[in-house]
C-alpha atoms as a PDB file:
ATOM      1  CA  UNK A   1      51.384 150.630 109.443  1.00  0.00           C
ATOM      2  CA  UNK A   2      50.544 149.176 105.852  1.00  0.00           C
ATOM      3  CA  UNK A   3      54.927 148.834 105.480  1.00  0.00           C
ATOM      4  CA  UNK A   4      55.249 147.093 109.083  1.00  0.00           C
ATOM      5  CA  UNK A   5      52.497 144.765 107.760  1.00  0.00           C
ATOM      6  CA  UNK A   6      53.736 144.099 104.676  1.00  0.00           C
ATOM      7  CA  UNK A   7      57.296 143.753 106.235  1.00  0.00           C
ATOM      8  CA  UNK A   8      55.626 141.161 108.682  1.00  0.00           C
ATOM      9  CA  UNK A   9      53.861 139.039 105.705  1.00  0.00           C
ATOM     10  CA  UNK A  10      56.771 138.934 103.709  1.00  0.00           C
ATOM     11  CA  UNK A  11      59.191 137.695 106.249  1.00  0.00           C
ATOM     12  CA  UNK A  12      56.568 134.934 107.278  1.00  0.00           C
ATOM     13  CA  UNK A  13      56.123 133.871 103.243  1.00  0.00           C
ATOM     14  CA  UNK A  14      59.940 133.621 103.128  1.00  0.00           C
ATOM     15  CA  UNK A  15      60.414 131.632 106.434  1.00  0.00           C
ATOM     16  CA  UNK A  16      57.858 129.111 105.259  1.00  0.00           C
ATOM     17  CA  UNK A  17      59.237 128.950 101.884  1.00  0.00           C
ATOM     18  CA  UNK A  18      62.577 128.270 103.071  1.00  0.00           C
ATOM     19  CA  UNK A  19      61.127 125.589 105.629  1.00  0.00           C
ATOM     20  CA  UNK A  20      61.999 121.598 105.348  1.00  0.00           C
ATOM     21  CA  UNK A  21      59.938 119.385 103.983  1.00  0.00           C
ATOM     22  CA  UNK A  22      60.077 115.498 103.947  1.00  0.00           C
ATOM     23  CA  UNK A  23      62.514 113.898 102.500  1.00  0.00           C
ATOM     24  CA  UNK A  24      60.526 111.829 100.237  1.00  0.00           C
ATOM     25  CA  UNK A  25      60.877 108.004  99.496  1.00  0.00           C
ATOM     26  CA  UNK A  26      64.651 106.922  98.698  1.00  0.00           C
ATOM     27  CA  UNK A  27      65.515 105.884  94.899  1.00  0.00           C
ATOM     28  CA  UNK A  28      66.104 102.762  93.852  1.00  0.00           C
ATOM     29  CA  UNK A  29      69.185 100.308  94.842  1.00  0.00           C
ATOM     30  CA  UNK A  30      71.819 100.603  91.794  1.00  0.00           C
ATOM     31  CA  UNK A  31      73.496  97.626  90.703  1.00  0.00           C
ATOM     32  CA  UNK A  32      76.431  96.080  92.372  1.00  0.00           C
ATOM     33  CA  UNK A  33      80.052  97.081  91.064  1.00  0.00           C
ATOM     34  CA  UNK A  34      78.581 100.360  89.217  1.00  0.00           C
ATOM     35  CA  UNK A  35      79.899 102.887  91.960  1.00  0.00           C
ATOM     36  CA  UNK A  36      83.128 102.553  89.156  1.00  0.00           C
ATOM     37  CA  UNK A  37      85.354 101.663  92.403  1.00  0.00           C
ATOM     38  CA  UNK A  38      85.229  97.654  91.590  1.00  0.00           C
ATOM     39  CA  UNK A  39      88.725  96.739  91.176  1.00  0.00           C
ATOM     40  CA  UNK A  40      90.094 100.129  89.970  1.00  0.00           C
ATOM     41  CA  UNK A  41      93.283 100.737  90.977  1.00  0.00           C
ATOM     42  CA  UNK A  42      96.302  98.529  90.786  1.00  0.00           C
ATOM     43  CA  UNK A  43      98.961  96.989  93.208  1.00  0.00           C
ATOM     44  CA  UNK A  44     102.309  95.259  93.379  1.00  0.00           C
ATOM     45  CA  UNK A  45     105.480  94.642  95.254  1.00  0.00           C
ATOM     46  CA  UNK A  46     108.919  94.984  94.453  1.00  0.00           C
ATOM     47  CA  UNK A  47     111.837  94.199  96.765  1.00  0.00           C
ATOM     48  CA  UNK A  48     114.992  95.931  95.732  1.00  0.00           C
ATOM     49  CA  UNK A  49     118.159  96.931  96.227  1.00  0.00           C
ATOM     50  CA  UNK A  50     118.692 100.683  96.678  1.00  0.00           C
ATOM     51  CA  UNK A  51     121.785 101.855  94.366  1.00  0.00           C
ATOM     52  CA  UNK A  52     124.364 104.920  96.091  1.00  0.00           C
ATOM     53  CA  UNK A  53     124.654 107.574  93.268  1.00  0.00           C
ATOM     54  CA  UNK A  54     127.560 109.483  94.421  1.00  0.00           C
ATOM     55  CA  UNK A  55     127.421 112.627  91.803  1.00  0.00           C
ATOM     56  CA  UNK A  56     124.090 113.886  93.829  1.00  0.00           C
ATOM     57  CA  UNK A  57     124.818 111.839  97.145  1.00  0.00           C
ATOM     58  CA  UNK A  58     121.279 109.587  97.198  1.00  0.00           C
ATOM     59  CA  UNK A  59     120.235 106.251  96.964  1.00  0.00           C
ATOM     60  CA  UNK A  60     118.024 105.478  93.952  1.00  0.00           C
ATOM     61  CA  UNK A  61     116.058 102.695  92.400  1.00  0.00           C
ATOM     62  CA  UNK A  62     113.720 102.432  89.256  1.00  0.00           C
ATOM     63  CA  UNK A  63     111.004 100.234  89.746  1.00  0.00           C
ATOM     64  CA  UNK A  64     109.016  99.324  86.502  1.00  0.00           C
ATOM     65  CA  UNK A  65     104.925  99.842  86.472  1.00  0.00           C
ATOM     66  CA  UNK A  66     104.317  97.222  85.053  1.00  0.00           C
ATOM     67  CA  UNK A  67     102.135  96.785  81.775  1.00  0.00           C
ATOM     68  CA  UNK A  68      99.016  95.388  83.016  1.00  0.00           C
ATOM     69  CA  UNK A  69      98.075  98.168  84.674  1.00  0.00           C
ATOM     70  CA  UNK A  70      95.669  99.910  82.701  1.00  0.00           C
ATOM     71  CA  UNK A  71      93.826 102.988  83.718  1.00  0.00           C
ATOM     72  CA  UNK A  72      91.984 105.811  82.634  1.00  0.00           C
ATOM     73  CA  UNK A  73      94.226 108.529  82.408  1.00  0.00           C
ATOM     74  CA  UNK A  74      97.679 107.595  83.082  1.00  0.00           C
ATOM     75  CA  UNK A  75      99.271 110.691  82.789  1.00  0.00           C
ATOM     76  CA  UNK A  76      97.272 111.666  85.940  1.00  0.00           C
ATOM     77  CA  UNK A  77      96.978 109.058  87.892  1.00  0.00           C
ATOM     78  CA  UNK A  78      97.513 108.983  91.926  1.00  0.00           C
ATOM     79  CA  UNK A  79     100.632 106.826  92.624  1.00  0.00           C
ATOM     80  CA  UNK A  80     101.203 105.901  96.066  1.00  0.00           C
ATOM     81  CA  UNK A  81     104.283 104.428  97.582  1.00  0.00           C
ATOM     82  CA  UNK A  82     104.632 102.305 100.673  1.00  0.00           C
ATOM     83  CA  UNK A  83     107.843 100.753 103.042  1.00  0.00           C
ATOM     84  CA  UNK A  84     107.493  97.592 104.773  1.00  0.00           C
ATOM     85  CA  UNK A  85     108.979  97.607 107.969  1.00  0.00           C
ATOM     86  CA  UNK A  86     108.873  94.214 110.181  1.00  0.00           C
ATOM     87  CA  UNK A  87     107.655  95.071 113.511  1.00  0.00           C
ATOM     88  CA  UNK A  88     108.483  92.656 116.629  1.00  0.00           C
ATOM     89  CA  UNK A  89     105.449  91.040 117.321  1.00  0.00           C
ATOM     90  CA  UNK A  90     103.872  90.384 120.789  1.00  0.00           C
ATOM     91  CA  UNK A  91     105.058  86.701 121.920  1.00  0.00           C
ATOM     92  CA  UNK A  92     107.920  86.433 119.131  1.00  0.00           C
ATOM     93  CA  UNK A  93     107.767  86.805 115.436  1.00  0.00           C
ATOM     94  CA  UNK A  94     107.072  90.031 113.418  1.00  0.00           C
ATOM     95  CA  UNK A  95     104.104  91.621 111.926  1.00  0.00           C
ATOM     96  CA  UNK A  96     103.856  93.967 108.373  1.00  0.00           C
ATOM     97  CA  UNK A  97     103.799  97.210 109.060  1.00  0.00           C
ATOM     98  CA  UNK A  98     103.244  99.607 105.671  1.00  0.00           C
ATOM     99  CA  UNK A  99     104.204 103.660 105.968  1.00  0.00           C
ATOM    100  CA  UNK A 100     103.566 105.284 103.066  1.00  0.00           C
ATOM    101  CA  UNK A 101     106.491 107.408 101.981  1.00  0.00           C
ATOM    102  CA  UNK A 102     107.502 109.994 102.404  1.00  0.00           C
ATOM    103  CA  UNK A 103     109.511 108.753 105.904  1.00  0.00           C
ATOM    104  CA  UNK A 104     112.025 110.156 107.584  1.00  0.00           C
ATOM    105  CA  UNK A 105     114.454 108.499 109.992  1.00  0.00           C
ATOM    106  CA  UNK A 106     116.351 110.646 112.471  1.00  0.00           C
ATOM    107  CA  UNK A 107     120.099 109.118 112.418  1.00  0.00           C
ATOM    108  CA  UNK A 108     123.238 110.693 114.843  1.00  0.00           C
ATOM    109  CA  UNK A 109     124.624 111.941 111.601  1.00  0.00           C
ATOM    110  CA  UNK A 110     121.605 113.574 110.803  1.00  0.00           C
ATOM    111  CA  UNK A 111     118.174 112.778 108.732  1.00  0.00           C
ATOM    112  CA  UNK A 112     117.102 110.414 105.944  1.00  0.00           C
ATOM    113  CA  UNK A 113     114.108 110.423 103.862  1.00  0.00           C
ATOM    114  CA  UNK A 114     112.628 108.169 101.880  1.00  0.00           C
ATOM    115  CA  UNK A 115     110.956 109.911  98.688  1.00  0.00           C
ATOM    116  CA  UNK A 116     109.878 108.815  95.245  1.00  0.00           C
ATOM    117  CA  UNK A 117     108.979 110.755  91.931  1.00  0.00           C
ATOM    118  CA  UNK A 118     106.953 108.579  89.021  1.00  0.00           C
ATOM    119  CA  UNK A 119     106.321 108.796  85.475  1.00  0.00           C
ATOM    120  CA  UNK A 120     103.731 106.672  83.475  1.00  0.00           C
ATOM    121  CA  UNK A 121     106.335 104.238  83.150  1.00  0.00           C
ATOM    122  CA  UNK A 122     107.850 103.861  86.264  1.00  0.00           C
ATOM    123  CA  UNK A 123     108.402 104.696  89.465  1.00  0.00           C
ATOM    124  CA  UNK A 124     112.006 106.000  91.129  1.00  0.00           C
ATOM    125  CA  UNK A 125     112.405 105.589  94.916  1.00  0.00           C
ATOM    126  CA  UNK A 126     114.925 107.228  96.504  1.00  0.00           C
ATOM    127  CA  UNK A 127     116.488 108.043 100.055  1.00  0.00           C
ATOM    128  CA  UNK A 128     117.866 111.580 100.310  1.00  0.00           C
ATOM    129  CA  UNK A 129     120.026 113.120 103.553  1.00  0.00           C
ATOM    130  CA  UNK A 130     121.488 116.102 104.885  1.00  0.00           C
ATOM    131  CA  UNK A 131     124.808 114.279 105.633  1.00  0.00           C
ATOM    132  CA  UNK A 132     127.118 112.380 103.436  1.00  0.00           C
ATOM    133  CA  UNK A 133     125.243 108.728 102.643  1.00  0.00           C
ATOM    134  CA  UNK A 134     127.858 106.757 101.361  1.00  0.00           C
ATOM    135  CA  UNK A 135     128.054 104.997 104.401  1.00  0.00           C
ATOM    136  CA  UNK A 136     124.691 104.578 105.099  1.00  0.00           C
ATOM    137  CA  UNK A 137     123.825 101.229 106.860  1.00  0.00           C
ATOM    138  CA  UNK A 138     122.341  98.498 104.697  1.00  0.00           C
ATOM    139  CA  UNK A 139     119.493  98.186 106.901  1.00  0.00           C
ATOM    140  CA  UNK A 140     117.956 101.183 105.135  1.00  0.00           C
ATOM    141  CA  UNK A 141     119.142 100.588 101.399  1.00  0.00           C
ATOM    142  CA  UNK A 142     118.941  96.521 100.800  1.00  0.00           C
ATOM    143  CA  UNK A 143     116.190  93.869 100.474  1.00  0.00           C
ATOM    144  CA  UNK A 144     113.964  97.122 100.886  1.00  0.00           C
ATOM    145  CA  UNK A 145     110.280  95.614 100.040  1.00  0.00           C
ATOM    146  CA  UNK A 146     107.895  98.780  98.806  1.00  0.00           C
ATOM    147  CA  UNK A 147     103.955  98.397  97.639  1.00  0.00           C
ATOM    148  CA  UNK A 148     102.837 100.529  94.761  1.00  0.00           C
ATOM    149  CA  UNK A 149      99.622 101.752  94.186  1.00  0.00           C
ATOM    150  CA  UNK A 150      97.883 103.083  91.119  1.00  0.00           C
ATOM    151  CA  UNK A 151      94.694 104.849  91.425  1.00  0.00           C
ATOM    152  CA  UNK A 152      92.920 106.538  88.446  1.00  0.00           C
ATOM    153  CA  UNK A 153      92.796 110.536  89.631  1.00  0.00           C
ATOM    154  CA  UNK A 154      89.272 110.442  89.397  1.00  0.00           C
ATOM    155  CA  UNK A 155      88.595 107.651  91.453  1.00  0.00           C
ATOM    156  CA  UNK A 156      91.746 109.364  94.245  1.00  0.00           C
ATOM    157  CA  UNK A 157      90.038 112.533  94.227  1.00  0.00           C
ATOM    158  CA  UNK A 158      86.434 110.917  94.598  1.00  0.00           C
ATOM    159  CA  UNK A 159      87.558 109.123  98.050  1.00  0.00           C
ATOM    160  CA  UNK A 160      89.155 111.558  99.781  1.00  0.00           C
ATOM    161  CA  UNK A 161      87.942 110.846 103.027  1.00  0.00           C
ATOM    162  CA  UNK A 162      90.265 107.590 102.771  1.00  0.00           C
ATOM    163  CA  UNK A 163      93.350 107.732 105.094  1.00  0.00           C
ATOM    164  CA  UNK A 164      95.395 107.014 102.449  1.00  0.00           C
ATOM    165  CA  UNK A 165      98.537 106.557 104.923  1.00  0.00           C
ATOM    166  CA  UNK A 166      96.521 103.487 106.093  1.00  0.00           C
ATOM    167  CA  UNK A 167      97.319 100.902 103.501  1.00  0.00           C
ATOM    168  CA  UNK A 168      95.121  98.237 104.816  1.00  0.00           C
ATOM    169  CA  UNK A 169      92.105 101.279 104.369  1.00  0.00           C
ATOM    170  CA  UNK A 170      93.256 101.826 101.222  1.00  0.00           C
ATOM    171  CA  UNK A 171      93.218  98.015  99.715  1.00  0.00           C
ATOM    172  CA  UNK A 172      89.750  97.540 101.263  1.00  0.00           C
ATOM    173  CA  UNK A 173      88.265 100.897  99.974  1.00  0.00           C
ATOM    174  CA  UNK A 174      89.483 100.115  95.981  1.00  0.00           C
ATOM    175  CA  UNK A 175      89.028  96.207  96.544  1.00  0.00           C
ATOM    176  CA  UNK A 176      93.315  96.254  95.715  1.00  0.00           C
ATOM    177  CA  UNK A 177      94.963  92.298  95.358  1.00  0.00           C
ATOM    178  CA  UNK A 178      98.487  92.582  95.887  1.00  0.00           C
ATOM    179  CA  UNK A 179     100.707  91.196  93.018  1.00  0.00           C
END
């Protein structure tokens, strides 16, 4: 009987000791801009024409980073790539649209897919296909507009509930000014 008791006031002690208390008052307000997401992160626009490399059958264009941006790390920074496509726009007109690459277009000879690879220097975008592409329309290789954005790993990996395929999101989250 003294175990079974001793079972029973145990249990209770570690039921109330696990129990919720209040929350207590909430800390002070910290000053504007020191969340360290003020600004960081960088953006610009290139439009360009996409160049046919026939030796490995893409298109490819370097696109400078240019030297202004300046970031923590850049070895390890998040670089994000976006196509503008001109949508029709209800009662005439178009409208932006941005789709961050990679995108893939289904053609009747077969798929496209625009992908890009970066270094701390630059940034190469490129559209790759399972078919031959030399005779790819120009719709898909000239006066092809693309955003770039840099953001500092630490502040990419900090905001990950960001849909980062969103590109209006993104500019409003990291307070981004296009160049």
């Amino acid at each position: 009987m003294k175990k079974l008791l001793s079972l029973i006031v145990l249990t209770s002690l570690f039921f109330v000791a696990c129990s919720d208390g209040d929350p207590g008052p909430p800390g002070p307000q910290g000053p504007p801009g020191e969340d360290g997401l003020d600004g960081l992160g960088y953006t610009f626009e290139r439009t360009v024409d996409l160049e046919y490399l026939s030796d490995v059958n893409y298109y490819s264009q370097l696109i400078d980073i240019p030297a202004a941006v300046d970031t923590f790390e850049p070895e390890s920074d998040a670089v994000l790539v976006y196509r503008l496509e001109l949508l029709d726009a209800e009662g005439g007109g178009t409208i932006d649209s941005w789709s961050l690459i990679p995108q893939n277009f289904f053609l009747e000879q077969g798929t496209i897919q625009y992908v890009y690879n970066h270094t701390v220097a630059d940034v190469e975008i490129i559209i790759d296909g399972n078919f031959d592409l030399s005779g790819l329309s120009s719709q898909f290789t000239d006066d092809q507009t693309f955003r770039i954005v840099v953001l500092p790993s630490a502040t990419f990996q900090a905001n990950a509930d960001v849909d980062f395929s969103n590109f209006e999101q993104v500019k409003d989250r990291f307070n981004l000014s296009v160049e």
